[in-house]
PDB file of N, CA and C in Angstrom:
ATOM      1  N   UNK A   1     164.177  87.140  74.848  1.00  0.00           N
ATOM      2  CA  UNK A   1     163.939  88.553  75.086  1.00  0.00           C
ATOM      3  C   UNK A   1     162.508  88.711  75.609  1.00  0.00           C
ATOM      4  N   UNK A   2     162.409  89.506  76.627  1.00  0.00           N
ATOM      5  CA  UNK A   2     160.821  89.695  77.351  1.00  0.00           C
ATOM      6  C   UNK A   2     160.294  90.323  76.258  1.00  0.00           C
ATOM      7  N   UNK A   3     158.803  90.093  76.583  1.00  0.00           N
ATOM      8  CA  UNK A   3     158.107  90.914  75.818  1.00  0.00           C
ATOM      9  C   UNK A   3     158.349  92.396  75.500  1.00  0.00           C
ATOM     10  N   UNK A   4     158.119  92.871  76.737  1.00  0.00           N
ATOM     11  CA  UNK A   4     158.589  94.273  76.445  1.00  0.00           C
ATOM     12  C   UNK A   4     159.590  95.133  76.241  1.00  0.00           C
ATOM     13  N   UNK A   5     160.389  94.496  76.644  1.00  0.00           N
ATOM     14  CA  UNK A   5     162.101  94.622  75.546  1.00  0.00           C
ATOM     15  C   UNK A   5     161.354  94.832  74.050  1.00  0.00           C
ATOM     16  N   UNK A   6     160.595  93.572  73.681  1.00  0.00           N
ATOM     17  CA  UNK A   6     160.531  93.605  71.894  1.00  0.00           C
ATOM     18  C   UNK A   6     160.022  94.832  71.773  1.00  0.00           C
ATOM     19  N   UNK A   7     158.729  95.221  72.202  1.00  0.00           N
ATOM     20  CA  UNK A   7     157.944  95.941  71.835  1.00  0.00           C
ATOM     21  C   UNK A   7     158.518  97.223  71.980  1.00  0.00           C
ATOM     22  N   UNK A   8     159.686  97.675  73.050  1.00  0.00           N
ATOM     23  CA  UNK A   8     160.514  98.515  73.661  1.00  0.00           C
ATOM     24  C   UNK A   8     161.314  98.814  71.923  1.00  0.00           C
ATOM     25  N   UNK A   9     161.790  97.947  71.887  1.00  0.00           N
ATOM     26  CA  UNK A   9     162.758  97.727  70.185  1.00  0.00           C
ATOM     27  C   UNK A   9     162.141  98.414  69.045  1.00  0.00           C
ATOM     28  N   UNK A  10     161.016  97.754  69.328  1.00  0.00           N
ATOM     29  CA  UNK A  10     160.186  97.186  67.685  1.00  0.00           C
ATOM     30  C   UNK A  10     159.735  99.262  67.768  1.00  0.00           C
ATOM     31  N   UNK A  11     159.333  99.364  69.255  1.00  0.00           N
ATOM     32  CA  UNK A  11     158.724 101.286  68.832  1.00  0.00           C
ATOM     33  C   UNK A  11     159.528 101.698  68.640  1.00  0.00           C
ATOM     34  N   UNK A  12     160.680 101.832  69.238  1.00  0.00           N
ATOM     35  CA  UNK A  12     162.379 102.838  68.439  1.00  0.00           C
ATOM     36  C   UNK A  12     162.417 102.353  67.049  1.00  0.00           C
ATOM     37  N   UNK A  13     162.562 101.276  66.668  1.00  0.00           N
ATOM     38  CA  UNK A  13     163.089 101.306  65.165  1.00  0.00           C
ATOM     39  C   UNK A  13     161.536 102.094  64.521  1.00  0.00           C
ATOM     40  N   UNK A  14     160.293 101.447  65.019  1.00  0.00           N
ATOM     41  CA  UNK A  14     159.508 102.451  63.812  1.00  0.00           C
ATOM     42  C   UNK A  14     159.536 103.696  64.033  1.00  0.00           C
ATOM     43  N   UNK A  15     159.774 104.377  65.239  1.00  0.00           N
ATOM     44  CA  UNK A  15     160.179 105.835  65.303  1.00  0.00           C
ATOM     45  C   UNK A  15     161.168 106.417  64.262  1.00  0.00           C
ATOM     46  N   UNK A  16     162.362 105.494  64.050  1.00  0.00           N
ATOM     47  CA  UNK A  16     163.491 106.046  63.188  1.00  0.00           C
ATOM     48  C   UNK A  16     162.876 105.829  62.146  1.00  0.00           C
ATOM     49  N   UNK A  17     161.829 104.784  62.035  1.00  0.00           N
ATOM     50  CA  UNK A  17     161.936 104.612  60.196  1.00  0.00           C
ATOM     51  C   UNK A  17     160.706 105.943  60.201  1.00  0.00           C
ATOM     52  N   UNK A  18     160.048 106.381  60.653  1.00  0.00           N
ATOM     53  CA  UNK A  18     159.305 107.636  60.845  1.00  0.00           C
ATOM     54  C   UNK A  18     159.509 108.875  60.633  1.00  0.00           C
ATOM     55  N   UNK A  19     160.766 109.156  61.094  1.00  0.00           N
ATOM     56  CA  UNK A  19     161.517 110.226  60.902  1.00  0.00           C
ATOM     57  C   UNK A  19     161.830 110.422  59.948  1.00  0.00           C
ATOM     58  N   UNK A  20     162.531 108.855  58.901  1.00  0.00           N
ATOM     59  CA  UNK A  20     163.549 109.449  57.633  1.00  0.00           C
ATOM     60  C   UNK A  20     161.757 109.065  56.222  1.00  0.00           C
ATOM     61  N   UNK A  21     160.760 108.416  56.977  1.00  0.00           N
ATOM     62  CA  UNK A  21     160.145 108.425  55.694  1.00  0.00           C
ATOM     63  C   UNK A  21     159.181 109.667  55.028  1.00  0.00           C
ATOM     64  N   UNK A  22     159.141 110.499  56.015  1.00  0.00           N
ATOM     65  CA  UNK A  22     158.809 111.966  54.958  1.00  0.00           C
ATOM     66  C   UNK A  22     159.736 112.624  54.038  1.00  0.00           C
ATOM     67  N   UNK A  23     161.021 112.090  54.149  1.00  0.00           N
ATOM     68  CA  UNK A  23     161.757 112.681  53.414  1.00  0.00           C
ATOM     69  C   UNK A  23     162.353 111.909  52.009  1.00  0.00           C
ATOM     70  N   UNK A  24     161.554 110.356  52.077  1.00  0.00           N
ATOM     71  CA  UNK A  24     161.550 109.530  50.350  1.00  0.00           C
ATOM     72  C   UNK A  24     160.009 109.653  50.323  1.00  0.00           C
ATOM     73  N   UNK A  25     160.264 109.620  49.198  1.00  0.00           N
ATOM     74  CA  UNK A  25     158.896 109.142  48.251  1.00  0.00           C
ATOM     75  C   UNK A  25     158.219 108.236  48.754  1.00  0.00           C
ATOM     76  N   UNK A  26     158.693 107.417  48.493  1.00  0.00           N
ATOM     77  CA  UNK A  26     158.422 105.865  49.007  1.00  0.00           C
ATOM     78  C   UNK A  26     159.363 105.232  49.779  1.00  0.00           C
ATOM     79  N   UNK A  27     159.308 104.874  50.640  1.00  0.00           N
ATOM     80  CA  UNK A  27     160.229 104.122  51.546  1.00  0.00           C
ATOM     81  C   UNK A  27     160.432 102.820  51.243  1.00  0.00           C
ATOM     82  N   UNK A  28     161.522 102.161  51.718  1.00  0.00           N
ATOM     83  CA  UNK A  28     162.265 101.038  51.152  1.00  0.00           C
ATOM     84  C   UNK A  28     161.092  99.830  51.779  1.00  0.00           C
ATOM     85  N   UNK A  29     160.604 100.423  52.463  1.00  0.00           N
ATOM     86  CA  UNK A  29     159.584  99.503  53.943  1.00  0.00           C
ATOM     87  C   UNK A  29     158.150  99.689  53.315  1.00  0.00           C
ATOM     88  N   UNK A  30     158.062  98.815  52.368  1.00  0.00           N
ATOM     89  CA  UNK A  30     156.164  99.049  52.119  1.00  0.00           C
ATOM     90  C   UNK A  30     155.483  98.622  53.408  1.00  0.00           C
ATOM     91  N   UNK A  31     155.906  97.971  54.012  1.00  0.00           N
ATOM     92  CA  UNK A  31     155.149  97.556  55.028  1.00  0.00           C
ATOM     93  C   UNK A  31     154.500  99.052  56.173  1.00  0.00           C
ATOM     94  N   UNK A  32     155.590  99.703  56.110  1.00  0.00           N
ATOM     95  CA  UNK A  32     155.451 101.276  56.703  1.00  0.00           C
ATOM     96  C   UNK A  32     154.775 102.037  55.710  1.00  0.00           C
ATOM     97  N   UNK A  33     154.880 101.943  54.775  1.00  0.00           N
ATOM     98  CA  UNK A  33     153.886 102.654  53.835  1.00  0.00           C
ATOM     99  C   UNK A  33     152.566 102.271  54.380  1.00  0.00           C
ATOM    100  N   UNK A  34     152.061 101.138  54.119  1.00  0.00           N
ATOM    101  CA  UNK A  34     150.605 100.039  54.390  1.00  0.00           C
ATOM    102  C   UNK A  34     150.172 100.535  55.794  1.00  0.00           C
ATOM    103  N   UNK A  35     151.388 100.691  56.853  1.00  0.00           N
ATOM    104  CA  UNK A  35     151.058 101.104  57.877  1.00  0.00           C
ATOM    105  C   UNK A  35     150.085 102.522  58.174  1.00  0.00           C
ATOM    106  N   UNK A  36     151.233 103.090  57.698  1.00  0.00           N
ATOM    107  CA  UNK A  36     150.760 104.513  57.483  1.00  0.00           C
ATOM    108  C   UNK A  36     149.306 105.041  57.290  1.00  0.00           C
ATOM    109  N   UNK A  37     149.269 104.406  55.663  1.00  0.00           N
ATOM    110  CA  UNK A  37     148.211 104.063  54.870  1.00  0.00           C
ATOM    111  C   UNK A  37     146.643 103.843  55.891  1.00  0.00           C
ATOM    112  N   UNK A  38     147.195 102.813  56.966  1.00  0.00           N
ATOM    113  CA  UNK A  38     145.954 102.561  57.936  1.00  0.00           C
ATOM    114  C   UNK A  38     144.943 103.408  58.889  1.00  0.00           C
ATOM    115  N   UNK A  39     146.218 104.212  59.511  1.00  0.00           N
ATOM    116  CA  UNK A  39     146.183 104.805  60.623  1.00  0.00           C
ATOM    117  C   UNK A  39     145.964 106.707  59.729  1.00  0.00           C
ATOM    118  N   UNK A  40     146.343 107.064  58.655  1.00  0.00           N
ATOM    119  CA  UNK A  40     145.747 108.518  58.168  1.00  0.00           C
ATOM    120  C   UNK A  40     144.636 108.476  58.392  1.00  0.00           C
ATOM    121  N   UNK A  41     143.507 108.530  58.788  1.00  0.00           N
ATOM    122  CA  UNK A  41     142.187 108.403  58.972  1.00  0.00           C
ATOM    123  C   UNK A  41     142.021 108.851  60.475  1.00  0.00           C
ATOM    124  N   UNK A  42     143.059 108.358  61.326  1.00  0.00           N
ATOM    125  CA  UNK A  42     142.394 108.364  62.463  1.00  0.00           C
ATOM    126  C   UNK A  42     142.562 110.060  63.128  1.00  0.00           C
ATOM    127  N   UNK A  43     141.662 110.256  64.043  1.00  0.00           N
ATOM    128  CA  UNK A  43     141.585 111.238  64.409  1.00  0.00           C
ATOM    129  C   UNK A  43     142.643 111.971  64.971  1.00  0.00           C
ATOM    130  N   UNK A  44     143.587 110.951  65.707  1.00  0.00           N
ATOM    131  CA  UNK A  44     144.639 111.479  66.177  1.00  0.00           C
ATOM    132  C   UNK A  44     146.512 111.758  65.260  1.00  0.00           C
ATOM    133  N   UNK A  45     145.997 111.223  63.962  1.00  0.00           N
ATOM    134  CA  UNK A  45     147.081 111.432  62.825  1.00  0.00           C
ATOM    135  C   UNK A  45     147.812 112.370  62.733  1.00  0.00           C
ATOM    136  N   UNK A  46     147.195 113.793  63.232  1.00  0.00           N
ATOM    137  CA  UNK A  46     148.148 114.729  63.125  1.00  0.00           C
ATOM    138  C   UNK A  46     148.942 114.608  64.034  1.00  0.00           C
ATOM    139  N   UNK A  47     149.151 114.333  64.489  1.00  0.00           N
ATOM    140  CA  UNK A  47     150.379 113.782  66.112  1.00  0.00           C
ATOM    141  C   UNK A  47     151.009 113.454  65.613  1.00  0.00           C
ATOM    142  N   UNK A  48     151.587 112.391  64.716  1.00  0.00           N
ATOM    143  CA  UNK A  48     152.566 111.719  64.072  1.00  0.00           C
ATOM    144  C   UNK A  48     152.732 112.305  62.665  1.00  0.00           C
ATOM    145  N   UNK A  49     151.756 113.046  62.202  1.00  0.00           N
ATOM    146  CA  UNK A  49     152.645 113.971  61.421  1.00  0.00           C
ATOM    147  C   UNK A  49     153.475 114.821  61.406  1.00  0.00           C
ATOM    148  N   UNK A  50     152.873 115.898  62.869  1.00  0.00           N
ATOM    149  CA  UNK A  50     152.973 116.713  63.260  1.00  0.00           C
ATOM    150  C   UNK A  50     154.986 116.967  63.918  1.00  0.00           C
ATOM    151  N   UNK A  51     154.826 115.122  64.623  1.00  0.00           N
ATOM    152  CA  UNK A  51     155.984 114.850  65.247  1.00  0.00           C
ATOM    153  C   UNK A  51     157.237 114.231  64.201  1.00  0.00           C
ATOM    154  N   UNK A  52     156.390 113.253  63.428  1.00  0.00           N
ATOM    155  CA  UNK A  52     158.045 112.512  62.937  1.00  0.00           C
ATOM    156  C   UNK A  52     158.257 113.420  61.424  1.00  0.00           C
ATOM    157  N   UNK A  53     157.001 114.100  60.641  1.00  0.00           N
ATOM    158  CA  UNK A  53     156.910 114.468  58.931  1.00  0.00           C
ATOM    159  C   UNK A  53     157.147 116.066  59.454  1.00  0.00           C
ATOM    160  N   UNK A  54     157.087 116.896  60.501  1.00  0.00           N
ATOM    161  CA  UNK A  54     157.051 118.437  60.245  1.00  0.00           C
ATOM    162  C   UNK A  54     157.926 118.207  61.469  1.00  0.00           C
ATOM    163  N   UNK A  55     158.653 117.615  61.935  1.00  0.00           N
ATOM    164  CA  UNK A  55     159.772 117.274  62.693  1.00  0.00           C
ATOM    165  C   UNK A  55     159.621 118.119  64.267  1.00  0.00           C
ATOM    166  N   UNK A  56     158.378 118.333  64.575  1.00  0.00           N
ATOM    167  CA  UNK A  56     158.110 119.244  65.757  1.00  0.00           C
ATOM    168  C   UNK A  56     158.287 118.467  66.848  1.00  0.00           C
ATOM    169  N   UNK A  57     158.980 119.276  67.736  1.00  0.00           N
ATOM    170  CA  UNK A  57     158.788 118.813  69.423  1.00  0.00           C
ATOM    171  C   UNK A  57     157.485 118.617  70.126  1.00  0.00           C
ATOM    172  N   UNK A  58     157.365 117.561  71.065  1.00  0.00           N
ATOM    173  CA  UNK A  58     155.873 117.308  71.484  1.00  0.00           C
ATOM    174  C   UNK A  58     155.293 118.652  72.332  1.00  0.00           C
ATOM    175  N   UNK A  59     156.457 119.536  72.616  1.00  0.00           N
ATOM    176  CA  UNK A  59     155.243 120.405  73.592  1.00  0.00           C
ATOM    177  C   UNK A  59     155.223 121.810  72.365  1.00  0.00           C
ATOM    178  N   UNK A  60     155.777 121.692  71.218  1.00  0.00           N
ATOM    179  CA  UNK A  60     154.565 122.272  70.095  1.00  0.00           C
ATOM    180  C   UNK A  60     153.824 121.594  70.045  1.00  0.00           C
ATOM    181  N   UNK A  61     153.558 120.761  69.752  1.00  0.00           N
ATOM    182  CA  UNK A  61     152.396 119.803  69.211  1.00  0.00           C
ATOM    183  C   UNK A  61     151.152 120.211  70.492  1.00  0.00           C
ATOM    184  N   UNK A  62     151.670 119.913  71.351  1.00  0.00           N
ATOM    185  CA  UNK A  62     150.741 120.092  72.291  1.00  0.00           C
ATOM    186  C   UNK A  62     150.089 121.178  72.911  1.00  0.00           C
ATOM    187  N   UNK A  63     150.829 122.342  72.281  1.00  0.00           N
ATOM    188  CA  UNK A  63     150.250 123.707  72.509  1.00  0.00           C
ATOM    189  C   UNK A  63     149.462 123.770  70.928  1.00  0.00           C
ATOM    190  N   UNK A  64     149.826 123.467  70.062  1.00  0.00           N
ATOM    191  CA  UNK A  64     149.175 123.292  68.643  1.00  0.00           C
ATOM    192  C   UNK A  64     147.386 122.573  68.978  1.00  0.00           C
ATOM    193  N   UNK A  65     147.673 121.705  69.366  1.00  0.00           N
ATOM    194  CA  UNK A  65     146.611 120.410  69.295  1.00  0.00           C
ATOM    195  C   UNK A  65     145.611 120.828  70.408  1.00  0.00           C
ATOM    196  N   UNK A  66     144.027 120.487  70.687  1.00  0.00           N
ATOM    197  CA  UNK A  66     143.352 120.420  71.890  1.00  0.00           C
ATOM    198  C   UNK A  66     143.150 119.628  72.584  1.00  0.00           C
ATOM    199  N   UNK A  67     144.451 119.062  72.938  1.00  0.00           N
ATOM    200  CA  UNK A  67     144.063 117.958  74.203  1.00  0.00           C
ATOM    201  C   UNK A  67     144.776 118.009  74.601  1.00  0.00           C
ATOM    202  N   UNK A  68     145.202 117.469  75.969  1.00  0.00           N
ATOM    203  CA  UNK A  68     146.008 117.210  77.081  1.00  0.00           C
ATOM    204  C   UNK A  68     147.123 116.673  76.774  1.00  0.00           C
ATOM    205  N   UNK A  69     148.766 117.277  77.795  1.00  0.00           N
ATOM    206  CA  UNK A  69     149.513 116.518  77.245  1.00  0.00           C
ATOM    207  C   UNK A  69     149.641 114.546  77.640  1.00  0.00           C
ATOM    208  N   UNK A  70     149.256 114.272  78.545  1.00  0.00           N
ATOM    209  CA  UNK A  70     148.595 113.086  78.365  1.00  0.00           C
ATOM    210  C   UNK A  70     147.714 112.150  77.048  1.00  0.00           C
ATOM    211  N   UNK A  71     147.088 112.803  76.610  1.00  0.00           N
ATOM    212  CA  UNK A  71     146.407 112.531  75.631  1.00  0.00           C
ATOM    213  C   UNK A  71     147.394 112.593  74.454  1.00  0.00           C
ATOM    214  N   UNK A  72     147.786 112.958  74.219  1.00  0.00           N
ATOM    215  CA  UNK A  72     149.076 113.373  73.122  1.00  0.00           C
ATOM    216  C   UNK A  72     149.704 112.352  72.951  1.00  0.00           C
ATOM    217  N   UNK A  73     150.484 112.180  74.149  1.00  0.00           N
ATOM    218  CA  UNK A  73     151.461 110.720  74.658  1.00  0.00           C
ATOM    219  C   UNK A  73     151.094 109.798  74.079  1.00  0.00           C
ATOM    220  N   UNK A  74     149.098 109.577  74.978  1.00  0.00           N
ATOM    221  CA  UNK A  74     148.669 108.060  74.620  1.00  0.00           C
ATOM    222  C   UNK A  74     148.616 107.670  73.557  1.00  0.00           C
ATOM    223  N   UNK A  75     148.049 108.864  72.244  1.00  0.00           N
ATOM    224  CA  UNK A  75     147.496 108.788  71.409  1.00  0.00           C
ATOM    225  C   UNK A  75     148.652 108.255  70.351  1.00  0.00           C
ATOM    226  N   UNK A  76     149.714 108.822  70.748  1.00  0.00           N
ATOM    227  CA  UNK A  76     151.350 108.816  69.974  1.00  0.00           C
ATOM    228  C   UNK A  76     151.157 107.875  69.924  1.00  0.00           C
ATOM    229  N   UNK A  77     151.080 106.798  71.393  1.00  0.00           N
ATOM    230  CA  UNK A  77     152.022 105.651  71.340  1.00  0.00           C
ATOM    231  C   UNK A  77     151.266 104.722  70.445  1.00  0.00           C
ATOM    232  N   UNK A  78     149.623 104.811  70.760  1.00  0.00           N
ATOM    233  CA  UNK A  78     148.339 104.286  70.366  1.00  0.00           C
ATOM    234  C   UNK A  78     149.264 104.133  68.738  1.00  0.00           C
ATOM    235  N   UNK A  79     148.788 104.915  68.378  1.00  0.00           N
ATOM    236  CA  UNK A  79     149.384 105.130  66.467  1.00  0.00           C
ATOM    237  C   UNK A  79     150.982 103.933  66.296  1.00  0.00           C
ATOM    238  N   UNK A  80     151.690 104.417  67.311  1.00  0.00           N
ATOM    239  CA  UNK A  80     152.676 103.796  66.651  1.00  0.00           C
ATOM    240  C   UNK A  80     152.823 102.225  67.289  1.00  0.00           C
ATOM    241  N   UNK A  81     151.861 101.868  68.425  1.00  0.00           N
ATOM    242  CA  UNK A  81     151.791 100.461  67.947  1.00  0.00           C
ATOM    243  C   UNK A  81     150.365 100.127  67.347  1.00  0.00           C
ATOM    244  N   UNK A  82     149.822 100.760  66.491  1.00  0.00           N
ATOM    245  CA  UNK A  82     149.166 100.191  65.537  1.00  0.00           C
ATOM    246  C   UNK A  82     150.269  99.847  64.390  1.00  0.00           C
ATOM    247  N   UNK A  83     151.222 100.961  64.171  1.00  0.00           N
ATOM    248  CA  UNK A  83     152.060 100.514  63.243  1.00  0.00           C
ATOM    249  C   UNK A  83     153.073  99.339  63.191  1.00  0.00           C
ATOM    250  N   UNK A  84     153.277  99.115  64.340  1.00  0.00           N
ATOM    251  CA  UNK A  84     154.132  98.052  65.151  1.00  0.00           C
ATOM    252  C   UNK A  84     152.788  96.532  64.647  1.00  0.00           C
ATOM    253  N   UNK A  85     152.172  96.841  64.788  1.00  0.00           N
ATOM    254  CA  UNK A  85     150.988  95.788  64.364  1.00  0.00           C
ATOM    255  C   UNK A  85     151.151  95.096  63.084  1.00  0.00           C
ATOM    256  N   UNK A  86     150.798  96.403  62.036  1.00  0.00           N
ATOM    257  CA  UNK A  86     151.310  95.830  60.464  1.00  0.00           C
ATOM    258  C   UNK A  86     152.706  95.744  60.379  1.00  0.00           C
ATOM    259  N   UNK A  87     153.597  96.267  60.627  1.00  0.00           N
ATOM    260  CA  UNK A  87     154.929  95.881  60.509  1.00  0.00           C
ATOM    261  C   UNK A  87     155.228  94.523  60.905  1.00  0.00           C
ATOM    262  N   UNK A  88     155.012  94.023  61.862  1.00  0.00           N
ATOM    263  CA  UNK A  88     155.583  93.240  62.970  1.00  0.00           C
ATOM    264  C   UNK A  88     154.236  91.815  62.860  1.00  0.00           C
ATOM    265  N   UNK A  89     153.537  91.878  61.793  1.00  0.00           N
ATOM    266  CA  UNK A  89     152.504  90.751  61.734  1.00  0.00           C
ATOM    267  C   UNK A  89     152.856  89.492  61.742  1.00  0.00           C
ATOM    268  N   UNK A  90     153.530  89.156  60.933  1.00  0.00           N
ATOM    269  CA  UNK A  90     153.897  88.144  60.971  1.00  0.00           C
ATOM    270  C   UNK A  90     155.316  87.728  62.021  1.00  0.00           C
ATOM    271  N   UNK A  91     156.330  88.368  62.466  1.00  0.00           N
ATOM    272  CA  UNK A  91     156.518  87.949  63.828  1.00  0.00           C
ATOM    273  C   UNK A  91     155.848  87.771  64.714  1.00  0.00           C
ATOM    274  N   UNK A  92     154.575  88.871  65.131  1.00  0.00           N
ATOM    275  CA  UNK A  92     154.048  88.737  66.145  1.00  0.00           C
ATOM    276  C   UNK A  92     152.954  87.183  65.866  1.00  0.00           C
ATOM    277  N   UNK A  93     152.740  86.775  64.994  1.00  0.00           N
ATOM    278  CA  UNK A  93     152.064  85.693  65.199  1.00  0.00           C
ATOM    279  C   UNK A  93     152.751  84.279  64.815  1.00  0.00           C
ATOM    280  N   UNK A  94     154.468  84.691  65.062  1.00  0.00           N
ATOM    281  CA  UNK A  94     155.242  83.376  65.034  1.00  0.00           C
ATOM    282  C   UNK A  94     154.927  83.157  66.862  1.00  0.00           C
ATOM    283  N   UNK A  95     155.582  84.303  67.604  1.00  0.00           N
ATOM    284  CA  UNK A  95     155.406  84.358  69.093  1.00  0.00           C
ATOM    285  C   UNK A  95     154.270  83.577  69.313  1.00  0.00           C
ATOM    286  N   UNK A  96     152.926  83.972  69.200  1.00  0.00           N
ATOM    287  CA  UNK A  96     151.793  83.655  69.461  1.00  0.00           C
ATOM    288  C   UNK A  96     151.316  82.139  69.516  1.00  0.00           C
ATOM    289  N   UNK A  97     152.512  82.223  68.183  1.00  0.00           N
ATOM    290  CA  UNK A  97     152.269  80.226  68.067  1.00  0.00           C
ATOM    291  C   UNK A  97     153.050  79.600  68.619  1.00  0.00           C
ATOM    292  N   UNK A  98     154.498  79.894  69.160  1.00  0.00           N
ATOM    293  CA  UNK A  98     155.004  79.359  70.004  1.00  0.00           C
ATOM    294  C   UNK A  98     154.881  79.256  71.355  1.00  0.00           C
ATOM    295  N   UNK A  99     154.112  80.428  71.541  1.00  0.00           N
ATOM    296  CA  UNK A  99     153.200  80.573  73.047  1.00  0.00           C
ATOM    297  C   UNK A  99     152.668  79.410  73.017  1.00  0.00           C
ATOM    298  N   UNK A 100     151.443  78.875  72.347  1.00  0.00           N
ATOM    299  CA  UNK A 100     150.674  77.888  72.009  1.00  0.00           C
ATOM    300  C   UNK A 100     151.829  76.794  72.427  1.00  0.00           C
ATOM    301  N   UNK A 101     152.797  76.457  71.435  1.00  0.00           N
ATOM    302  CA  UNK A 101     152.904  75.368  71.271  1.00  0.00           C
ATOM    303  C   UNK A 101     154.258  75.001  73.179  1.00  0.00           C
ATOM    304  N   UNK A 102     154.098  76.113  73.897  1.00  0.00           N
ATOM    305  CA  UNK A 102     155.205  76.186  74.968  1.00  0.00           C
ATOM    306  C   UNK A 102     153.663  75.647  76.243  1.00  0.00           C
ATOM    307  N   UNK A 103     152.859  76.294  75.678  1.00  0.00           N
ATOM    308  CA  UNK A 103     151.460  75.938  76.910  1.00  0.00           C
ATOM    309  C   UNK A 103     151.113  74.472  76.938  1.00  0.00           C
TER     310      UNK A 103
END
């Protein structure tokens, strides 16, 4: 599978698991918890609250928010492959080593 197929994958499934985790406590996925956990801080957090936890469409958000709808987008995607990061750690550095060991 190309790279970006995965990464294509890997952002839909954390989108879905996004959607249903404002609505448990705790999600079955600590790893999405941890994720989460990382990225509340950042400036652009309310975007992904805004979108997957208060279930809003992006062009509320974007009449809500002060920035561009560009900026919105980037910032989305920014967040959710940071989350794709902690989720996906240890796959992503099986790849990495088989890169290695294919070079």
């Amino acid at each position: 599978m190309s790279e970006d197929r995965k990464r294509d994958n890997r952002f839909r499934t954390v989108e879905k698991l996004l959607y249903i985790h404002h609505d448990c406590e705790k999600t079955r996925y600590p790893q999405l918890d941890k994720a989460i956990d990382r990225i509340r801080d950042d400036k652009y957090y309310p975007i992904i609250e805004m979108r997957y936890f208060r279930k809003m469409k992006m062009d509320e958000i974007i009449e809500k928010l002060p920035y561009s709808r560009k900026t919105v987008y980037d910032k989305r995607n920014k967040l959710i492959d940071r989350i794709i990061d902690v989720m996906y750690a240890d796959d992503i550095m099986k790849e990495i080593m088989e890169t290695k060991k294919d070079a």
